[in-house]
Protein backbone atom coordinates (compact mmCIF):
# COMPACT_ATOMS: atom_id res chain seq x y z
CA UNK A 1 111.96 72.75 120.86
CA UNK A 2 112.43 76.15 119.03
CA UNK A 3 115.67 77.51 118.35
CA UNK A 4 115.23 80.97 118.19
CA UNK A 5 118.00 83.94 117.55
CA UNK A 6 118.07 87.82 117.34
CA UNK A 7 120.78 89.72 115.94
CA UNK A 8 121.57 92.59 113.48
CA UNK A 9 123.12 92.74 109.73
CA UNK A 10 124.37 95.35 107.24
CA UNK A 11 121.66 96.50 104.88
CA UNK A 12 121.95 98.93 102.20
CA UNK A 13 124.01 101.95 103.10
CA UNK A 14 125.76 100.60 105.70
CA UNK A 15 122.58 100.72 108.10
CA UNK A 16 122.11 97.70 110.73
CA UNK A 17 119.49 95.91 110.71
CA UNK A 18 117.33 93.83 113.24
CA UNK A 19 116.65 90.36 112.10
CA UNK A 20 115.54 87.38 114.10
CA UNK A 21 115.19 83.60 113.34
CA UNK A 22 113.25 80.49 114.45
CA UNK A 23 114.74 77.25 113.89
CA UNK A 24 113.49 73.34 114.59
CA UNK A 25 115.59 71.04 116.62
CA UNK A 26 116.19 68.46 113.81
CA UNK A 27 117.03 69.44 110.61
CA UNK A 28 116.20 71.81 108.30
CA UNK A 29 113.58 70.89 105.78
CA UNK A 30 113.71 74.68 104.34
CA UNK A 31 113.51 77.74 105.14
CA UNK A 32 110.60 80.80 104.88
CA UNK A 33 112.00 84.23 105.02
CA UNK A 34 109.39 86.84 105.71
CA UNK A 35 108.91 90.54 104.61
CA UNK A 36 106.38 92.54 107.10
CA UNK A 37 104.15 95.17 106.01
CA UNK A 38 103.97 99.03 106.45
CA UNK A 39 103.98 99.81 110.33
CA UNK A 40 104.91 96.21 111.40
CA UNK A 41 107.34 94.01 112.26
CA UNK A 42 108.75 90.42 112.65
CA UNK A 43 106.92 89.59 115.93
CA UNK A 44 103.22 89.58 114.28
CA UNK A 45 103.77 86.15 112.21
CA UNK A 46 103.88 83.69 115.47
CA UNK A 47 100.99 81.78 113.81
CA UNK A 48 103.15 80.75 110.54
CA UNK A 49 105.80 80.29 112.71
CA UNK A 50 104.61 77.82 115.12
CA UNK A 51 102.93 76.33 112.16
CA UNK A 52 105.58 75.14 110.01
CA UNK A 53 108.53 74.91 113.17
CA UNK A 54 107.20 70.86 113.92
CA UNK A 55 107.16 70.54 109.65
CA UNK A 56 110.31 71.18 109.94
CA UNK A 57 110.98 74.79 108.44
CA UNK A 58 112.93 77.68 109.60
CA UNK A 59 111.38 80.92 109.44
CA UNK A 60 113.58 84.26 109.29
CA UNK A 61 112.18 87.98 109.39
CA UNK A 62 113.68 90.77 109.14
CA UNK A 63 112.63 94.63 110.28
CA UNK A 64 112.81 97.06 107.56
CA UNK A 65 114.48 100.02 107.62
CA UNK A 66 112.17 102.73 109.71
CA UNK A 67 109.80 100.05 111.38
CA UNK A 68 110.46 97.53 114.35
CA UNK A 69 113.28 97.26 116.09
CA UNK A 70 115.88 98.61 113.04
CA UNK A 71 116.77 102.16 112.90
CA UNK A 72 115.73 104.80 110.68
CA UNK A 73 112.49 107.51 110.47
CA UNK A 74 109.45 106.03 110.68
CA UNK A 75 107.92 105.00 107.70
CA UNK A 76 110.57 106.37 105.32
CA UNK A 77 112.96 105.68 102.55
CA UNK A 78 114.56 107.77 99.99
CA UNK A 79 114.61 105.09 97.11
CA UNK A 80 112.91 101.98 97.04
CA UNK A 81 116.65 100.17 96.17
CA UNK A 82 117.00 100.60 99.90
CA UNK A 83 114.72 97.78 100.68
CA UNK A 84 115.54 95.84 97.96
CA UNK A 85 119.12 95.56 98.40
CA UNK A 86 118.32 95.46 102.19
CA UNK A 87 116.61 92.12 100.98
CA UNK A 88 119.30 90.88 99.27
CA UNK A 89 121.93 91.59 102.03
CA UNK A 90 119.05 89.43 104.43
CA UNK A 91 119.11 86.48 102.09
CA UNK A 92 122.90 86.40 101.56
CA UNK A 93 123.39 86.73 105.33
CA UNK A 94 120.76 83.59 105.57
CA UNK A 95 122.66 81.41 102.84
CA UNK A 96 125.85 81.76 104.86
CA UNK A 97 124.09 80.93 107.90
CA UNK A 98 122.05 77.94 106.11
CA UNK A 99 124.16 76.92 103.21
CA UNK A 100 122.83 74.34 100.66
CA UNK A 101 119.19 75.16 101.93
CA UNK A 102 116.04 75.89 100.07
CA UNK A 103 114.37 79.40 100.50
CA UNK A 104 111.11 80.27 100.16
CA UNK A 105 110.33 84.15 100.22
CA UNK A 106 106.90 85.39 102.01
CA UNK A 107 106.22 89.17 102.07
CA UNK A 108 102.77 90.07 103.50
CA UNK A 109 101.03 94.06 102.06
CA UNK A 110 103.83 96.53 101.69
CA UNK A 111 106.44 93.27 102.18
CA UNK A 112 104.65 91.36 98.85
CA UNK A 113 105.44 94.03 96.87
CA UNK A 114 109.48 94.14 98.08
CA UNK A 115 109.67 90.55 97.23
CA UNK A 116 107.58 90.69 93.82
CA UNK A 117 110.33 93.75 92.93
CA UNK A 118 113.23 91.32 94.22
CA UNK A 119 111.93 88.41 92.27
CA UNK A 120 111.70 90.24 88.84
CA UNK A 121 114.78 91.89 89.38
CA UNK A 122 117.14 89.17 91.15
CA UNK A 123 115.48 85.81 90.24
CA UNK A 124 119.00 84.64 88.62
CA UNK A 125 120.69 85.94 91.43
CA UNK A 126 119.19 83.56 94.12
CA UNK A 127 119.55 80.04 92.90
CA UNK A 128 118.22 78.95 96.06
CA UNK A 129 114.54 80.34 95.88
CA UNK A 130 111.88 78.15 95.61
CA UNK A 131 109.19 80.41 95.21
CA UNK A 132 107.48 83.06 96.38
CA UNK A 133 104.50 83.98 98.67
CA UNK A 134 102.70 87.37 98.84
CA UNK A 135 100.43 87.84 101.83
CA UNK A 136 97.38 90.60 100.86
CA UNK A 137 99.84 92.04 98.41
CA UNK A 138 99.02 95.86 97.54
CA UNK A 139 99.30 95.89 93.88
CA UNK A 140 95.40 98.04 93.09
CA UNK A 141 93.86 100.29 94.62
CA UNK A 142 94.82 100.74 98.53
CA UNK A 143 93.08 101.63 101.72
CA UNK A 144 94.53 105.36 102.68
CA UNK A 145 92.51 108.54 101.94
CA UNK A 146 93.12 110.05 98.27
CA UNK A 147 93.78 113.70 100.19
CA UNK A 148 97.20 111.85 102.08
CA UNK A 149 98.13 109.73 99.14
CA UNK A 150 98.01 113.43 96.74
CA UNK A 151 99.95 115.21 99.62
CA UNK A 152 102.33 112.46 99.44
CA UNK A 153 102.84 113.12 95.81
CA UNK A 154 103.04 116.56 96.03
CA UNK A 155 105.78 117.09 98.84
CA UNK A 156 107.92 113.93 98.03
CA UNK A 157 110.27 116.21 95.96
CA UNK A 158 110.68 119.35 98.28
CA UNK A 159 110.11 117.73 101.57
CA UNK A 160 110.67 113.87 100.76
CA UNK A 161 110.60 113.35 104.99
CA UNK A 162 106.99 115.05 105.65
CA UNK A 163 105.40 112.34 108.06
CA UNK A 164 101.82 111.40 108.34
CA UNK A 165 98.97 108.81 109.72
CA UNK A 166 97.97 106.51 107.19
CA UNK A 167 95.13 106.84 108.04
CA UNK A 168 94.15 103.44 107.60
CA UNK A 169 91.19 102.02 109.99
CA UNK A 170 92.69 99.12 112.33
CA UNK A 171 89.48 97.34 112.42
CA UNK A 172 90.04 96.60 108.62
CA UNK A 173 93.26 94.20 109.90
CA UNK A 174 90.95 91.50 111.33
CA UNK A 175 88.19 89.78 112.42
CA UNK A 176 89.31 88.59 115.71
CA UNK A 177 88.78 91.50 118.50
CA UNK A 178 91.68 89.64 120.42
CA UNK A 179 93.95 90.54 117.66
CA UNK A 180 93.06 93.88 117.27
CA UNK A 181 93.65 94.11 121.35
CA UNK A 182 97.12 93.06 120.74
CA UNK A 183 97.67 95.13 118.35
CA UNK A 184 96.59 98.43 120.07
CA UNK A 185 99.04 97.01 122.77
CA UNK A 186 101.82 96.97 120.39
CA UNK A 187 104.84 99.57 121.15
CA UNK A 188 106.93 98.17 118.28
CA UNK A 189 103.93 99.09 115.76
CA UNK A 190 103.54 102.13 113.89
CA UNK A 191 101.49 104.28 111.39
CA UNK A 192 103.86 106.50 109.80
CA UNK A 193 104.20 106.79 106.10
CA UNK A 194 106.42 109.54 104.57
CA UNK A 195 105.97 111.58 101.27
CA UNK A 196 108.74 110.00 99.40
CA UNK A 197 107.71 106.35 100.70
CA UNK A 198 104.24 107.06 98.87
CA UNK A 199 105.89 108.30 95.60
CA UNK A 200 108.46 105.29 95.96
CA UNK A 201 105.94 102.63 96.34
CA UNK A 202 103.07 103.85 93.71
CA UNK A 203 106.39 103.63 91.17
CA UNK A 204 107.29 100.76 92.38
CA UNK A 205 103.50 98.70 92.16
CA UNK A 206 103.40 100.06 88.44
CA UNK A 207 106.92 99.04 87.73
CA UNK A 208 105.79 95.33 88.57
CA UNK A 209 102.50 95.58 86.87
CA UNK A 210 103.83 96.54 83.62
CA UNK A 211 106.80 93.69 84.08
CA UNK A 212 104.05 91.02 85.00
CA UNK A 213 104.59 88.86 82.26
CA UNK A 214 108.40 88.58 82.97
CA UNK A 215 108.03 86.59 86.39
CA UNK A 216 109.84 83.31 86.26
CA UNK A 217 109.30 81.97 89.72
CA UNK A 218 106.44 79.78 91.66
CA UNK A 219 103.72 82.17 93.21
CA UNK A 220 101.62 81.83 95.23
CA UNK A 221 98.78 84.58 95.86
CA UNK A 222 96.57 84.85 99.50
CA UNK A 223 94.27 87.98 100.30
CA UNK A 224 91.35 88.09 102.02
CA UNK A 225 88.19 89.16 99.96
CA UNK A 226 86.97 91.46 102.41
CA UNK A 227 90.38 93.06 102.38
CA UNK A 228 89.65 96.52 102.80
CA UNK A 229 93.72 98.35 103.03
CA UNK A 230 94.76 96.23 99.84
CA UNK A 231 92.00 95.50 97.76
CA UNK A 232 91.96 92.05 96.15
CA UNK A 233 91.05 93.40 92.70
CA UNK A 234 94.76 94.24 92.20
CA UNK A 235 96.16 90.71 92.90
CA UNK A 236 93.69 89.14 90.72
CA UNK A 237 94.62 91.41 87.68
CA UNK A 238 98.17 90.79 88.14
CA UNK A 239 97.34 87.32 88.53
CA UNK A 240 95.46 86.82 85.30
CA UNK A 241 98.01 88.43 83.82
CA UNK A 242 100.75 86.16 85.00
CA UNK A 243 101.98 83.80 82.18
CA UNK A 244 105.00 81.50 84.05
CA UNK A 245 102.23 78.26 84.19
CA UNK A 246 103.51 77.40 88.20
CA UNK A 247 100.64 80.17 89.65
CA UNK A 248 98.19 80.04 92.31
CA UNK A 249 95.73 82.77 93.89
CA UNK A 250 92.99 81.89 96.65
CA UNK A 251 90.54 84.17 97.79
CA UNK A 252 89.04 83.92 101.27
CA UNK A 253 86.24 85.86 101.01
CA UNK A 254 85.12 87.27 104.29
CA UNK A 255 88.55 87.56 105.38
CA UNK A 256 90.59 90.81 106.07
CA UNK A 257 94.21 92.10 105.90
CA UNK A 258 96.29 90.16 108.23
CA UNK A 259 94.95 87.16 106.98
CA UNK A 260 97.71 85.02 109.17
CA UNK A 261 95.87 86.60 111.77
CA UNK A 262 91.77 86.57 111.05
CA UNK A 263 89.54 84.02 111.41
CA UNK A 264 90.14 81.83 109.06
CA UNK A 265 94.39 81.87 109.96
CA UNK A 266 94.05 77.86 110.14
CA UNK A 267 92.79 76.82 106.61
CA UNK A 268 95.42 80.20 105.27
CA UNK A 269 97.98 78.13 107.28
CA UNK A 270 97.25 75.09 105.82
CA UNK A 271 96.91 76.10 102.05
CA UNK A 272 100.56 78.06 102.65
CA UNK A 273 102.02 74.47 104.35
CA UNK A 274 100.15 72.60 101.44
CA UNK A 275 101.53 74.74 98.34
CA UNK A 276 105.50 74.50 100.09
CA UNK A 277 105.13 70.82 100.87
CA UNK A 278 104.41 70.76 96.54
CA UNK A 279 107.42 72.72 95.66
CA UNK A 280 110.05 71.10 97.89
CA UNK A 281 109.47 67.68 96.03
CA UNK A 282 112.16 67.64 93.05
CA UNK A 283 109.16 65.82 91.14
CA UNK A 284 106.51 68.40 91.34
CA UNK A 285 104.23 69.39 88.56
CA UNK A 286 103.96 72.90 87.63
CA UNK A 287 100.49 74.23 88.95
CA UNK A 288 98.45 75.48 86.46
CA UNK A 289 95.37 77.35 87.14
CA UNK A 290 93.14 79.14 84.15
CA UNK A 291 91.78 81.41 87.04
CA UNK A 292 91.34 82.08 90.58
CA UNK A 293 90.82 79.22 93.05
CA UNK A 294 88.16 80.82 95.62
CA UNK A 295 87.53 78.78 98.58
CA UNK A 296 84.16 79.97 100.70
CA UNK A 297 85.24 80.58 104.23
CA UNK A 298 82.49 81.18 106.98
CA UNK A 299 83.08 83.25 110.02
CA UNK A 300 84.57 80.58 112.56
């Protein structure tokens, strides 16, 4: 049995946002808060969901601001402090509900790089975090066209709200034509990314690439080695970079973007379960990996 609830809280500005949660029957183990990427929403995680509800974890996602079910333009902010304080409101509002529970923080693309920010920034300010999880995070080189990243840059100041297409090729989300079905089905998805969003995020990726050595939390890294929207060159610099010893980074290498949703979702699913089964034991040992752990993944 799956306990699940929708509601709304108070980000950043006074703005309400959507949120749903799915809870198990028994008790709480801990919980997994997720972070969705540029265009999506909370829906497009059932496989992590259903996953981890019989291990006994909660799972809560929120809708940013401007995607989903939560108000706002499409695909626009006008600082990135709006989704991290947005974040912040989500996991206070989730320690009232839960109290006394562990939390474990997942953002997938444009959602790894909120939580990365919120981890460097607010690590002392969350007692209850565990560690943190980054989906295909987009911290290199990304899948839009140069020509609507430089428009981006050049309008953000004098018209911060100019709206575009990505431009970004669905086929490069995954492997399984199913999924891509779905998605083309999907009203509450978008491709919308503003001028100032662009100009807000490039910041914001540099920001935690030059503050890489000041993370202080357990990471784990997934991306898909055929990842064509958020190349997996950037996560394996900041990676190697990454000095706090509790680290881990797997590379499936035919695998695309939505890797909870490609091909290979059942061995991702069981490396995430694995690596959160390790840090909810009070006697775990720090992971320490010298490099990469790359697994070889055949098309299923």
């Amino acid at each position: 049995m799956i306990h699940h609830n929708e509601g709304t809280f108070e980000g950043f500005g006074k703005l309400n946002l959507y949120y749903q949660s799915w809870c198990p029957e028994d008790k709480i183990r801990a919980i997994l808060v997720i972070v969705h990427g540029l265009g999506g929403h909370s829906d497009r995680y059932g496989n992590i969901i259903q996953h981890l509800i019989p291990q006994k974890y909660a799972v809560y996602g929120l809708e940013l601001r401007g995607h989903g079910r939560s108000p706002g333009q499409r695909g626009y902010i006008n600082t990135w402090t709006e989704y991290r304080e947005d974040l912040r409101a989500f996991l206070q509002l989730i320690q009232t509900q839960q109290p006394g529970c562990p939390i474990f923080l997942l953002g997938h693309s444009l959602g790894a790089v909120i939580v990365l920010d919120y981890g460097l920034r607010y690590v002392q300010q969350t007692p209850r975090l565990q560690g943190v999880i980054t989906l295909a995070p987009t911290l290199g080189e990304v899948g839009v066209p140069p020509i609507r990243i430089l428009i981006g840059k050049l309008l953000s100041r004098v018209w911060p709200r100019f709206s575009l297409n990505t431009g970004i090729d669905l086929t490069n989300a995954s492997r399984d034509e199913k999924v891509l079905a779905a998605y083309t089905q999907d009203t509450l998805r978008h491709t919308r990314a503003t001028a100032r969003l662009a100009t807000e995020f490039f910041a914001t990726v540099a920001w935690i690439n030059t503050h890489v050595t000041d993370w202080q939390l357990p990471l784990l890294i997934l991306h898909g080695g055929a990842d064509r929207v958020a190349l997996p060159e950037g996560s394996d610099i900041f990676y190697q970079q990454l000095t706090y010893p509790d680290k881990l980074r797997i590379d499936y290498p035919e695998a695309y973007h939505e890797i909870q949703s490609d091909l290979n979702y059942q061995q991702v699913l069981a490396d995430l379960e694995d690596w959160l089964e390790k840090h909810l034991s009070p006697q775990t040992i720090p992971l320490v990996q010298d490099s990469s752990t790359y697994r070889e993944q055949g098309t299923l």
